[in-house]
C-alpha atoms as a PDB file:
ATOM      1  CA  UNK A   1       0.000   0.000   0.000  1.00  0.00           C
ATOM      2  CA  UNK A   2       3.306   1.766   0.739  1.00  0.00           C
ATOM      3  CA  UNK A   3       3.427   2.334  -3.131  1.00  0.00           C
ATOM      4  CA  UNK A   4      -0.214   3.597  -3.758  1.00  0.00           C
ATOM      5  CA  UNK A   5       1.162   6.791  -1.763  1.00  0.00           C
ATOM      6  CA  UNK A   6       3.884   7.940  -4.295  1.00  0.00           C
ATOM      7  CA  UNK A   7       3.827  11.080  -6.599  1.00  0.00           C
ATOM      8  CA  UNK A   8       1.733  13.867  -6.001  1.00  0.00           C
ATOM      9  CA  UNK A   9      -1.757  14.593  -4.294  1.00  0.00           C
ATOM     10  CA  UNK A  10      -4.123  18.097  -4.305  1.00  0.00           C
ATOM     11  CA  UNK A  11      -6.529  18.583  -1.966  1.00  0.00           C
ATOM     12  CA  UNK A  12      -7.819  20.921   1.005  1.00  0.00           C
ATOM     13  CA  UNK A  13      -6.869  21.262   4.783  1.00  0.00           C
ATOM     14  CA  UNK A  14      -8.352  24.089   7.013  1.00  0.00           C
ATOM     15  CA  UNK A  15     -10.075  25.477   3.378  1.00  0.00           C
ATOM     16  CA  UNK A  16      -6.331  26.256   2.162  1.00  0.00           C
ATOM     17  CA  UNK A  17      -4.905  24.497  -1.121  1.00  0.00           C
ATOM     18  CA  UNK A  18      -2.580  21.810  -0.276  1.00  0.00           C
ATOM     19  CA  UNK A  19      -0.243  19.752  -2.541  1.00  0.00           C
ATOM     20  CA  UNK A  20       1.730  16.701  -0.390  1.00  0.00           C
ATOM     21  CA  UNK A  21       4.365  14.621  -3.077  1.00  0.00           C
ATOM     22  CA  UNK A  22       5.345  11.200  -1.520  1.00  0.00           C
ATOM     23  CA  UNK A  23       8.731  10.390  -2.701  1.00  0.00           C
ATOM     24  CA  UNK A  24       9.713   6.501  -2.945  1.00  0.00           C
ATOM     25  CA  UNK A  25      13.018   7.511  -0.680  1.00  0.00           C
ATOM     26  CA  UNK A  26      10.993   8.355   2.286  1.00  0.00           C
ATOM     27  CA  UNK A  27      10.554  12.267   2.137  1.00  0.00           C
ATOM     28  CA  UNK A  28       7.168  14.051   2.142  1.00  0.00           C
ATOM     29  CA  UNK A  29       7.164  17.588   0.635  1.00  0.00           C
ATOM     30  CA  UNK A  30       3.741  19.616   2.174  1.00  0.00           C
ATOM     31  CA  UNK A  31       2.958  22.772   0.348  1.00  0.00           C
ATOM     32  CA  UNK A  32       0.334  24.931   1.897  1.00  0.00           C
ATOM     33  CA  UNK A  33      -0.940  28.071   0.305  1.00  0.00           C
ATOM     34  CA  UNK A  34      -2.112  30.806   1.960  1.00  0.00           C
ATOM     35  CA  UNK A  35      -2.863  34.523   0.579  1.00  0.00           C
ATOM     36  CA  UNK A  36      -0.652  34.222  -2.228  1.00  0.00           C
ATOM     37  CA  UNK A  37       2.087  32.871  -0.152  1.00  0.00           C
ATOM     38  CA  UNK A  38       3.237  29.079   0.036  1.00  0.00           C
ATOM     39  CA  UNK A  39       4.854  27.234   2.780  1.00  0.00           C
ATOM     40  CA  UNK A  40       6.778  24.126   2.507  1.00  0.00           C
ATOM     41  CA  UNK A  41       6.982  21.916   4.637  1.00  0.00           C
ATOM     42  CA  UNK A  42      10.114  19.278   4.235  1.00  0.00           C
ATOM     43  CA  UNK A  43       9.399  15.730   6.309  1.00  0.00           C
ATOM     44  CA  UNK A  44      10.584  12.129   6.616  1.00  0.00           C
ATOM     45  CA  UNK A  45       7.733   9.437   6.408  1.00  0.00           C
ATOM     46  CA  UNK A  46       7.040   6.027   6.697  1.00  0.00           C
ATOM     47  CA  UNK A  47       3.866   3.637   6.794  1.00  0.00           C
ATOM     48  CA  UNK A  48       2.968   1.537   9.518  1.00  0.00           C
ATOM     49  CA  UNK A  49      -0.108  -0.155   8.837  1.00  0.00           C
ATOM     50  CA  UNK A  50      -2.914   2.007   7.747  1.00  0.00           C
ATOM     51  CA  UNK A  51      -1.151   4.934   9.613  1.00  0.00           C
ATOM     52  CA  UNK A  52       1.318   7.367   8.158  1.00  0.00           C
ATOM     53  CA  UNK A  53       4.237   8.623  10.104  1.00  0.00           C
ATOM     54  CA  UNK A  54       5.530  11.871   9.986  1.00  0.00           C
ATOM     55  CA  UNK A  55       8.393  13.900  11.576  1.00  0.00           C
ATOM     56  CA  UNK A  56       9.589  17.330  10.690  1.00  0.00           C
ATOM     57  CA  UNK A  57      13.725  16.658  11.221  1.00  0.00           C
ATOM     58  CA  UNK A  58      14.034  20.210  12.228  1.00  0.00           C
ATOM     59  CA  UNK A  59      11.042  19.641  14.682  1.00  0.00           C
ATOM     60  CA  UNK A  60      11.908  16.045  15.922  1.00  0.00           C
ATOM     61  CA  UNK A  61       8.572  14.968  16.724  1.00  0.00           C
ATOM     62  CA  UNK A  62       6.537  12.062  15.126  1.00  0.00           C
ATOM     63  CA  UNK A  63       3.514  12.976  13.954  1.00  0.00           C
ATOM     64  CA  UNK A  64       0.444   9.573  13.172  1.00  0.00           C
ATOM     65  CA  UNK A  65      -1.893  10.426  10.441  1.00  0.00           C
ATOM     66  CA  UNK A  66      -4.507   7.552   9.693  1.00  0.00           C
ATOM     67  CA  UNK A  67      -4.969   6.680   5.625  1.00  0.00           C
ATOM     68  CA  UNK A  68      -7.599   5.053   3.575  1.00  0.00           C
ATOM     69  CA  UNK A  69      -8.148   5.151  -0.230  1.00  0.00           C
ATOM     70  CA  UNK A  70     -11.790   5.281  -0.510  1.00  0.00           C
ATOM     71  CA  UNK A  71     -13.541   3.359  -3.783  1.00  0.00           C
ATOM     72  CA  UNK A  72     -12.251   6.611  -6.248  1.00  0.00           C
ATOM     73  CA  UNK A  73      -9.232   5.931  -5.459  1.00  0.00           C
ATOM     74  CA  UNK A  74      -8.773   9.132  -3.911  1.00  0.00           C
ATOM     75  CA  UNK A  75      -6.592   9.216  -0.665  1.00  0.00           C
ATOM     76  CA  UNK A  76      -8.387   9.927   2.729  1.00  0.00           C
ATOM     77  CA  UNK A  77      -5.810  11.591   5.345  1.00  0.00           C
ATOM     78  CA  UNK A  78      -7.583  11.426   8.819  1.00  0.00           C
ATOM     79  CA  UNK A  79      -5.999  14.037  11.803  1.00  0.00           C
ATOM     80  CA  UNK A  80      -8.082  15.215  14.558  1.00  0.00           C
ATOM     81  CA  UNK A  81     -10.968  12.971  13.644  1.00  0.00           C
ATOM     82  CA  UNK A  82     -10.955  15.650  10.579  1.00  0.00           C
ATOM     83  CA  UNK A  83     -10.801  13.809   7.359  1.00  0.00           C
ATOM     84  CA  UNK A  84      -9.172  15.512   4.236  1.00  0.00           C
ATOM     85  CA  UNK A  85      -9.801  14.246   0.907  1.00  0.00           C
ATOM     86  CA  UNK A  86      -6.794  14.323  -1.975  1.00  0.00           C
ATOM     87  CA  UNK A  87      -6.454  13.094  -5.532  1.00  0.00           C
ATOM     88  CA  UNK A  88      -3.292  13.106  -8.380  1.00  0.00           C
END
């Protein structure tokens, strides 16, 4: 399922545009736009199960996101009980 997550996903988080690209060697980039700005944010990831871990090496801390693809094949990110949706 590890594989499913590679290349590059759009969706929404907090209404903002958000683009998260799943590299094969482990690195997450998370780009966040915001009033004509972006933010990136660089992380490490792995999968354990049917939960994604993140951690933010210049913020050590791990971070457990649940994941599901739902029957669109669209992937479901749930944080906070909040579910986000994302496609390619």
């Amino acid at each position: 399922m590890e594989r499913a997550l590679i290349g590059d996903w759009f969706g929404t988080a907090a209404g903002k545009p958000v683009r998260l690209e799943f590299k094969v060697d482990g690195h997450l980039d998370y780009e966040i736009g915001s009033n004509g700005h972006r933010q990136i944010m660089l992380l490490a990831y792995r999968v354990d199960g049917d939960v994604i871990l993140t951690d933010q090496p210049s913020h050590a801390q791990e971070e457990r996101t649940a994941f599901r693809f739902d029957g669109d094949g669209k992937l479901v990110l749930s944080f906070g009980g909040i579910d986000a949706t994302f496609q390619r």
